[in-house]
Protein backbone atom coordinates (compact mmCIF):
# COMPACT_ATOMS: atom_id res chain seq x y z
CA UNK A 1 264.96 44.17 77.81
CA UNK A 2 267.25 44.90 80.72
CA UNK A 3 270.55 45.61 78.86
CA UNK A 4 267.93 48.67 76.66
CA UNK A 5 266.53 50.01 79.83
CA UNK A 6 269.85 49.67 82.10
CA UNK A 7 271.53 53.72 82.37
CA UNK A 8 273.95 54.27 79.62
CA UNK A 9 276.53 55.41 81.73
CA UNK A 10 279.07 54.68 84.05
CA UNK A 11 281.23 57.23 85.67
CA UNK A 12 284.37 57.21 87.66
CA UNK A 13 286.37 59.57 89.46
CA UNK A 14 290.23 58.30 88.78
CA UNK A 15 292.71 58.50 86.35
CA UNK A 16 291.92 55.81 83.26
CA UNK A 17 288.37 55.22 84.28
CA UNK A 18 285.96 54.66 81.05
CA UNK A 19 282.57 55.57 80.46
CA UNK A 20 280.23 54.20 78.43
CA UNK A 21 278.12 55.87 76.11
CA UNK A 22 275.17 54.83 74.18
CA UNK A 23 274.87 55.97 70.53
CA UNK A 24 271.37 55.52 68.88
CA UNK A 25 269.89 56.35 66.08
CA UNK A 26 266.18 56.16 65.22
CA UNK A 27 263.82 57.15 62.24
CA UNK A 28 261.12 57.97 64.43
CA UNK A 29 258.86 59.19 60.94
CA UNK A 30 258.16 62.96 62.63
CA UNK A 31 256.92 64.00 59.37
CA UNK A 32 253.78 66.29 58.47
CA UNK A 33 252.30 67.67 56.06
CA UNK A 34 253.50 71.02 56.09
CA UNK A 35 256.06 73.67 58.12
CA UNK A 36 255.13 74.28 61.38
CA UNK A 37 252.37 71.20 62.17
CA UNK A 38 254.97 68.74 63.77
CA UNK A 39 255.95 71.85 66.11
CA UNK A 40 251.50 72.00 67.00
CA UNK A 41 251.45 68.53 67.36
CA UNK A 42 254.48 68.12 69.93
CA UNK A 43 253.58 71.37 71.92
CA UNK A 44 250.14 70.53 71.90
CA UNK A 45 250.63 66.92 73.75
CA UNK A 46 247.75 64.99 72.32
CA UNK A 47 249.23 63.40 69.48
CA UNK A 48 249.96 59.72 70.01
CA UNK A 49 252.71 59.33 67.84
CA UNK A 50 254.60 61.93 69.62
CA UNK A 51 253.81 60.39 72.68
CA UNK A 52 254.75 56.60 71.23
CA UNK A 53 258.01 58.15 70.24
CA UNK A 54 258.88 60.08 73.32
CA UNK A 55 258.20 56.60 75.23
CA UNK A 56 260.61 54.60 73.10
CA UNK A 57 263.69 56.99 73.09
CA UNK A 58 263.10 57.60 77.23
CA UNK A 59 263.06 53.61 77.49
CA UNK A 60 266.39 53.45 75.20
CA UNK A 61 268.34 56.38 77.17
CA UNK A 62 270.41 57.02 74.37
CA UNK A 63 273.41 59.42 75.49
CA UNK A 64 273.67 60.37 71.67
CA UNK A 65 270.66 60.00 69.39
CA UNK A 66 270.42 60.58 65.44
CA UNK A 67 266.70 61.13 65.23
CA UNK A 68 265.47 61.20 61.44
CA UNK A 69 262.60 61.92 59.67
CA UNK A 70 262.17 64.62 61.37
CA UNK A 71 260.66 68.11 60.29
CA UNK A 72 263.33 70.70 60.23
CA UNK A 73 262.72 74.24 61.41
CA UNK A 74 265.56 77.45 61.32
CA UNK A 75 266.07 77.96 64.91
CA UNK A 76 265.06 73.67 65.52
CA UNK A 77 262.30 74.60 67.74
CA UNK A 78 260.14 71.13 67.10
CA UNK A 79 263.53 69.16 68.16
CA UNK A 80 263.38 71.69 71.57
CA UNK A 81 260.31 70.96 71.88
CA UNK A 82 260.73 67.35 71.87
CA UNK A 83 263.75 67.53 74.13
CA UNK A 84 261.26 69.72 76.51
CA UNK A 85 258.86 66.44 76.25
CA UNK A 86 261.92 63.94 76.87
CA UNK A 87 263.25 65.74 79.54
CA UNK A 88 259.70 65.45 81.64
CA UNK A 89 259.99 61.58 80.64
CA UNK A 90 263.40 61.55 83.12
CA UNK A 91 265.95 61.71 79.52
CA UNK A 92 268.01 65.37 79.14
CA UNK A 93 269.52 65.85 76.10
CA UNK A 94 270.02 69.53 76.12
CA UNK A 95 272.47 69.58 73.03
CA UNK A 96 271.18 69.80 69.54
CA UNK A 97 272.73 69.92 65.99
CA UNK A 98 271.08 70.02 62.71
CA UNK A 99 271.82 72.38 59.51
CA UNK A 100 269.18 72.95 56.76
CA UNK A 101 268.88 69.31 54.79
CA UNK A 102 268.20 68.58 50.91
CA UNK A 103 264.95 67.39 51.22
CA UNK A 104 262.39 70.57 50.04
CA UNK A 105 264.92 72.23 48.63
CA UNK A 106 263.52 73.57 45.65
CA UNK A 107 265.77 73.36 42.38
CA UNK A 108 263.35 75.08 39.51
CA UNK A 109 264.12 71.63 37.13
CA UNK A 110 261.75 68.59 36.52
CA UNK A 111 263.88 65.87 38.12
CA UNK A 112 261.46 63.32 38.26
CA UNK A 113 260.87 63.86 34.36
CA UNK A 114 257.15 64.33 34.68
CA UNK A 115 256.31 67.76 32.55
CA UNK A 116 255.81 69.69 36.07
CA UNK A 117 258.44 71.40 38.09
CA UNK A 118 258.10 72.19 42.01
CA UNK A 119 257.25 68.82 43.37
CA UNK A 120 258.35 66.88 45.92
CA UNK A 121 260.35 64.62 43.22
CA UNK A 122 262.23 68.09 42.01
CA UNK A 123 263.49 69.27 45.38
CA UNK A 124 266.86 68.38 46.00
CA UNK A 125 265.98 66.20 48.22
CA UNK A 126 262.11 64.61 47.81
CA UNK A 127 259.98 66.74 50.25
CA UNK A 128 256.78 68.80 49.90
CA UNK A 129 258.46 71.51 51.85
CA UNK A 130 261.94 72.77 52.50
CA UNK A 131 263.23 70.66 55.53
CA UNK A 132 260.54 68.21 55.44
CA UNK A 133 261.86 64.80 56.84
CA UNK A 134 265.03 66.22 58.11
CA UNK A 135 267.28 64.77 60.69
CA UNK A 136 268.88 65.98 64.02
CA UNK A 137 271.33 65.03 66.44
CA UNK A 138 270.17 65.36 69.87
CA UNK A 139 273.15 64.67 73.12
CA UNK A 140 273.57 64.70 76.30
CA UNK A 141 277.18 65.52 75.63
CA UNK A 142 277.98 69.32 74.20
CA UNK A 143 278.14 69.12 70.41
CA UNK A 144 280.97 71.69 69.23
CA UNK A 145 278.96 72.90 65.77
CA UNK A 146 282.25 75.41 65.46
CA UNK A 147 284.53 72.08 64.71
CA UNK A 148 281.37 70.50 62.51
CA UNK A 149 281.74 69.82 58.94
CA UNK A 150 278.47 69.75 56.71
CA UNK A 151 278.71 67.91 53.33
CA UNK A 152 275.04 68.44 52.26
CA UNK A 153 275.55 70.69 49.65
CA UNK A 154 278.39 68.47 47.86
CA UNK A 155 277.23 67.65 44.08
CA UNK A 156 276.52 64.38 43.06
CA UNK A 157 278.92 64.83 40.27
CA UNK A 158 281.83 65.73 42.57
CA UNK A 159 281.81 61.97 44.05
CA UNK A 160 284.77 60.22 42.61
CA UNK A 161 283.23 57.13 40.66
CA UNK A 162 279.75 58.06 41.06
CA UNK A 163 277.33 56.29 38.86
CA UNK A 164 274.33 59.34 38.53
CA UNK A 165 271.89 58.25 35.59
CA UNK A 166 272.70 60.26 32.11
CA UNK A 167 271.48 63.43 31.81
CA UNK A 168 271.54 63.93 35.94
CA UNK A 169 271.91 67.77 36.21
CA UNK A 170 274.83 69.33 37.25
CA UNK A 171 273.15 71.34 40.28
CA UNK A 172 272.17 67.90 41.64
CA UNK A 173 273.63 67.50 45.45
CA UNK A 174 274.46 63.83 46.28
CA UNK A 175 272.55 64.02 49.65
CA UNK A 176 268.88 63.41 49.85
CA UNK A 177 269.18 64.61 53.13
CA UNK A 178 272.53 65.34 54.51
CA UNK A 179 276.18 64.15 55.27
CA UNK A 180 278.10 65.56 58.58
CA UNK A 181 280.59 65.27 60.97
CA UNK A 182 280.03 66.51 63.97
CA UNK A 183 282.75 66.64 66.92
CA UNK A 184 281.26 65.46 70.75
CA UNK A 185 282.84 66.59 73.33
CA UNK A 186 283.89 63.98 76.24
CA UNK A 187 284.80 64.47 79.41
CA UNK A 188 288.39 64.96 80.34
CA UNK A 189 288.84 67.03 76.61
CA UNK A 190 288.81 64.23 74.26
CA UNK A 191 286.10 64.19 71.52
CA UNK A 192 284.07 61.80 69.18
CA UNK A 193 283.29 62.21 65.70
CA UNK A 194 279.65 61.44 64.78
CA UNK A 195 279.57 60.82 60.93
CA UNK A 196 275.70 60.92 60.14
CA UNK A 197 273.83 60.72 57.02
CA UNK A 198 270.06 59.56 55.59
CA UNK A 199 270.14 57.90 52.09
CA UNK A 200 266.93 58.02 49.96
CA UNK A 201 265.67 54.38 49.36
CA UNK A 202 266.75 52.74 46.84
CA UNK A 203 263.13 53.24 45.17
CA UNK A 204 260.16 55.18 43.81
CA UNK A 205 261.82 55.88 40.53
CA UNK A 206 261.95 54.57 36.89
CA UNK A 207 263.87 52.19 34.98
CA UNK A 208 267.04 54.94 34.91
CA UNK A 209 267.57 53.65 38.77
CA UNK A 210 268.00 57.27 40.11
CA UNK A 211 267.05 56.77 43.39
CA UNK A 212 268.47 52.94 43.49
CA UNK A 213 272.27 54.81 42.26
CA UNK A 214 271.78 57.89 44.58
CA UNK A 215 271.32 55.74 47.34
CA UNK A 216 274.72 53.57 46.56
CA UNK A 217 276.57 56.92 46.39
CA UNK A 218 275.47 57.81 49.49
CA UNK A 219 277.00 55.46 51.15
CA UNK A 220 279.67 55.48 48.84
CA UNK A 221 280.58 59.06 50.00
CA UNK A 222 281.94 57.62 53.31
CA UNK A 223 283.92 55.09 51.62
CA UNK A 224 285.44 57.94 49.21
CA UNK A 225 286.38 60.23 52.84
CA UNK A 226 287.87 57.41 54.93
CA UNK A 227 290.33 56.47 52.11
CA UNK A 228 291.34 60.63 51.55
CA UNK A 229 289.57 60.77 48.07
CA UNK A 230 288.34 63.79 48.87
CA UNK A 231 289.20 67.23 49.39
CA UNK A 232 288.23 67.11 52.72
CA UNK A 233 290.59 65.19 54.86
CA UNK A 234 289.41 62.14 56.30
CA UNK A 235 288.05 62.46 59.90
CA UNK A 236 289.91 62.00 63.28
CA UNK A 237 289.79 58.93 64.89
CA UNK A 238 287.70 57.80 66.93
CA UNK A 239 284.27 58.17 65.20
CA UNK A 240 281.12 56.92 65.37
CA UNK A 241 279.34 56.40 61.83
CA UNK A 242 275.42 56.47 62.01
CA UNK A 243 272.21 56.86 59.78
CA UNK A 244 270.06 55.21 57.74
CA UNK A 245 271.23 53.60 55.02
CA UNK A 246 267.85 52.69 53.52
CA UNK A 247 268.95 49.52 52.25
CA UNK A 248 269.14 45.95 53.91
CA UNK A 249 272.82 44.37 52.81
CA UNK A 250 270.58 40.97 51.61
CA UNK A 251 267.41 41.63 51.52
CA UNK A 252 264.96 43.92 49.41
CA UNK A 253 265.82 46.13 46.39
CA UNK A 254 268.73 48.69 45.69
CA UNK A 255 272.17 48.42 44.97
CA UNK A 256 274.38 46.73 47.80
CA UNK A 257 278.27 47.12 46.52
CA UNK A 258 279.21 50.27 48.20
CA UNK A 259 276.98 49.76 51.38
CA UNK A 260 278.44 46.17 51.86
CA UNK A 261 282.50 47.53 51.49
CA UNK A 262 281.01 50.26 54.70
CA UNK A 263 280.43 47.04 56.09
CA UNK A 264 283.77 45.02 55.54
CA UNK A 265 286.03 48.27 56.00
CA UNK A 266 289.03 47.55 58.35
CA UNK A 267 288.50 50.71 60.07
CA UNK A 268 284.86 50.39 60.83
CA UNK A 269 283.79 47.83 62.98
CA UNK A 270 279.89 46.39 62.72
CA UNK A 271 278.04 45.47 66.25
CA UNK A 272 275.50 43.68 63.95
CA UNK A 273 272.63 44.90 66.66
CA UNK A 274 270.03 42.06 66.94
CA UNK A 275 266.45 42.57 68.56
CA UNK A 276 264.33 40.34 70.99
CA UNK A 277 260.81 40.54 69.28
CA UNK A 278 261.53 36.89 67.15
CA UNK A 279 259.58 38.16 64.16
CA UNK A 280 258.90 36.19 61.42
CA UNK A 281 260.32 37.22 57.74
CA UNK A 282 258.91 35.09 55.41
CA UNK A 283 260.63 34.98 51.88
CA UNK A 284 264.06 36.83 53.07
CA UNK A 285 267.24 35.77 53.43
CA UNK A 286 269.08 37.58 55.77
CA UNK A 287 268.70 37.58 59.53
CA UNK A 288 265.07 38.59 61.17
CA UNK A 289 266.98 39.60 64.12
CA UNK A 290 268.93 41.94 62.11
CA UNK A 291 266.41 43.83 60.96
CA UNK A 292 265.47 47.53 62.03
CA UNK A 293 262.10 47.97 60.28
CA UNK A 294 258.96 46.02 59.54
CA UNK A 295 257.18 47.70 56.08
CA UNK A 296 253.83 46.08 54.59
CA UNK A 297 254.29 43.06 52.44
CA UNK A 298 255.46 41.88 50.30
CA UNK A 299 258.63 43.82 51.87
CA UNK A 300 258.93 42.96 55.32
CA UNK A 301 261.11 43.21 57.80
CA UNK A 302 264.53 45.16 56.90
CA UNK A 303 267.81 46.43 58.22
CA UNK A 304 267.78 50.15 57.24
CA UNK A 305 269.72 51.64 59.82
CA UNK A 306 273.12 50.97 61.12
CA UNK A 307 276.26 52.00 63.89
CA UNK A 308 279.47 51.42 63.03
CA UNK A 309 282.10 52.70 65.30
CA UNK A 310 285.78 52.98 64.26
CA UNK A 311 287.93 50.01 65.01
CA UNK A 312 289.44 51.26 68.11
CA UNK A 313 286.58 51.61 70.17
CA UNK A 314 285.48 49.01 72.02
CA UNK A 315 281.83 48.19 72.01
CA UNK A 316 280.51 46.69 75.26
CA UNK A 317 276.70 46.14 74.12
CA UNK A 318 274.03 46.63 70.98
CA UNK A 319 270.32 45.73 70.28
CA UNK A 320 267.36 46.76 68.45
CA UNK A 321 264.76 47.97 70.52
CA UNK A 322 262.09 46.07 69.19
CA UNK A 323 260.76 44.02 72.54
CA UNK A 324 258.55 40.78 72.36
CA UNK A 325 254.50 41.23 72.08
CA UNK A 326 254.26 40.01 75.74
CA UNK A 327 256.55 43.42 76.59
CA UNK A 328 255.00 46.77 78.14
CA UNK A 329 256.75 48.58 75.56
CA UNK A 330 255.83 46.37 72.54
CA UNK A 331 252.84 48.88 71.67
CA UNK A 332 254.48 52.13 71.92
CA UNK A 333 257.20 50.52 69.53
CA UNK A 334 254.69 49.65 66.73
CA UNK A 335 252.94 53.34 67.26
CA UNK A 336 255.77 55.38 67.30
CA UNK A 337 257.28 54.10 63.47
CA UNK A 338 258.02 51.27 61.17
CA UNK A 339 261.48 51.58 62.65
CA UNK A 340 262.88 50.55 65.55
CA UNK A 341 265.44 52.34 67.39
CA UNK A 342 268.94 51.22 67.41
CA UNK A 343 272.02 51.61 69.85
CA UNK A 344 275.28 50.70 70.39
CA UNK A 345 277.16 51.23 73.82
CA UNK A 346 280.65 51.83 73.49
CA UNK A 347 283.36 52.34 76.05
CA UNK A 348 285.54 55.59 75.63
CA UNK A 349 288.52 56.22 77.67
């Protein structure tokens, strides 16, 4: 595990000197049960998830981190508070970005079609409470919010070539969570784009596929800004594209068109992060070293989550933090989440 627990960065004082910066993202599964209890359980420091998780992100030492499933509050008080707990573990990410999300959102209709309205299946995005689940990004680098752009609220309808069910309403946003871009600010005044974004997985619905097309679109919304089919302009180059796609490209359920053209797109270029543990994965097909989450059979191991940096940065490194049984750290990893956190270090001029 030397290259994950080696320092992220190396600095120089001369002209053309490059620094490398580690991007990471990481469904660390921060949710509870209602507003407010994630906030207790962080403050109160005798939850061991909490702890699990604030072990594996201090043993990463991302630069940049996309943390999801994470409870969102207004003023993002739980993800200070968390920063407050990393920062004692020797990582300081003092910058912090994250809007209102989907999920919670109530919508007043009966999405999921069963009689009721006001569940978690008729929020705009599923979630037993407004911001439940939410995502953050946390940096070392200052975020410029002023320059961000937030898609969240875009409707699913609005998506050139989307494929909603019949009878999806009109009011229905395409993000279960959210869709951003989000400028970070390098030293010397050049900036990175983070493009971030959690899809709903591709299951948990009926035979109308809602969640399985939702989750395609998703995706499908990046492929639809990079080529200017959007309003929006397509953003400035370079970028860093980052979430959780919910969806393996070869293995388990959901529909894999638009989430394996992210993957072939001449502008994006994909590290393919591998991990160390040498899990088994009986009954799939892709790559066990690919994968970035282990669920109860008969699912397995899966790769939910991916980096893809634009095509002219150059990556110098990339793993999946998921260490060997024999490894320190090997507990904390299987306490903290499902998923495993992944990074990619890349070298910006």
């Amino acid at each position: 595990m030397r290259l994950v627990l080696a320092a992220a960065l190396t600095l120089g004082a001369g002209a053309g000197v490059a620094e490398t910066l580690r991007v990471a993202v990481y469904d660390a599964e921060l949710e509870r049960r209602g507003p407010g209890l994630l906030l207790q359980d962080i403050r109160r420091g005798e939850d061991a998830q909490v702890a699990a998780v604030v072990q594996v992100i201090a043993a990463a030492r991302p630069d940049v981190l996309l943390l999801l499933g994470m409870d969102h509050d207004l003023d993002l008080v739980a993800a200070g508070a968390l920063a407050d707990r990393l920062a004692q573990a020797g990582l300081t990410l003092p910058y912090r970005f994250g809007p209102r999300p989907n999920t919670g959102i109530a919508t007043g209709l009966d999405l999921d079609g069963d009689g009721r309205r006001g569940g978690a299946r008729d929020a705009q995005g599923y979630g037993p409470f407004a911001g439940a689940g939410g995502m953050v990004l946390m940096s070392r680098l200052p975020l410029r919010a002023a320059g961000a752009r937030d898609f969240t609220e875009m409707l699913w309808a609005d998506l050139p070539g989307q494929i909603a069910p019949p009878g999806t309403p009109p009011e229905q946003r395409l993000s279960t969570t959210g869709h951003w871009e989000v400028p970070l600010d390098l030293p010397g005044g050049t900036s990175l784009r983070i493009l971030a974004w959690h899809a709903t997985p591709p299951v948990f619905d009926g035979p109308e596929d809602r969640n399985g097309r939702r989750n395609h679109d998703e995706a499908a919304f990046w492929l639809r800004l990079l080529a200017g089919d959007l309003p929006e302009p397509p953003p400035e180059t370079p970028f860093v594209l980052l979430g959780g796609a919910n969806l393996d490209p070869a293995d388990g359920e959901g529909r894999r068109d638009a989430l394996a053209a992210l993957l072939a797109l001449p502008a994006l270029q994909d590290p393919a992060p591998r991990g160390t543990s040498g899990h088994s994965d009986p009954g799939q097909t892709g790559d066990p070293a690919l994968d970035t989450a282990l669920f109860a059979a008969p699912v397995g191991g899966l790769r939910t989550e991916v980096i893809l940096p634009s095509v002219d940065l150059r990556v110098s490194g990339a793993g999946v933090l998921w260490p060997p049984e024999t490894d320190p750290l090997a507990a904390a990893v299987a306490a903290a989440s499902r998923h495993r956190l992944v990074w990619v270090d890349i070298v910006v001029p």
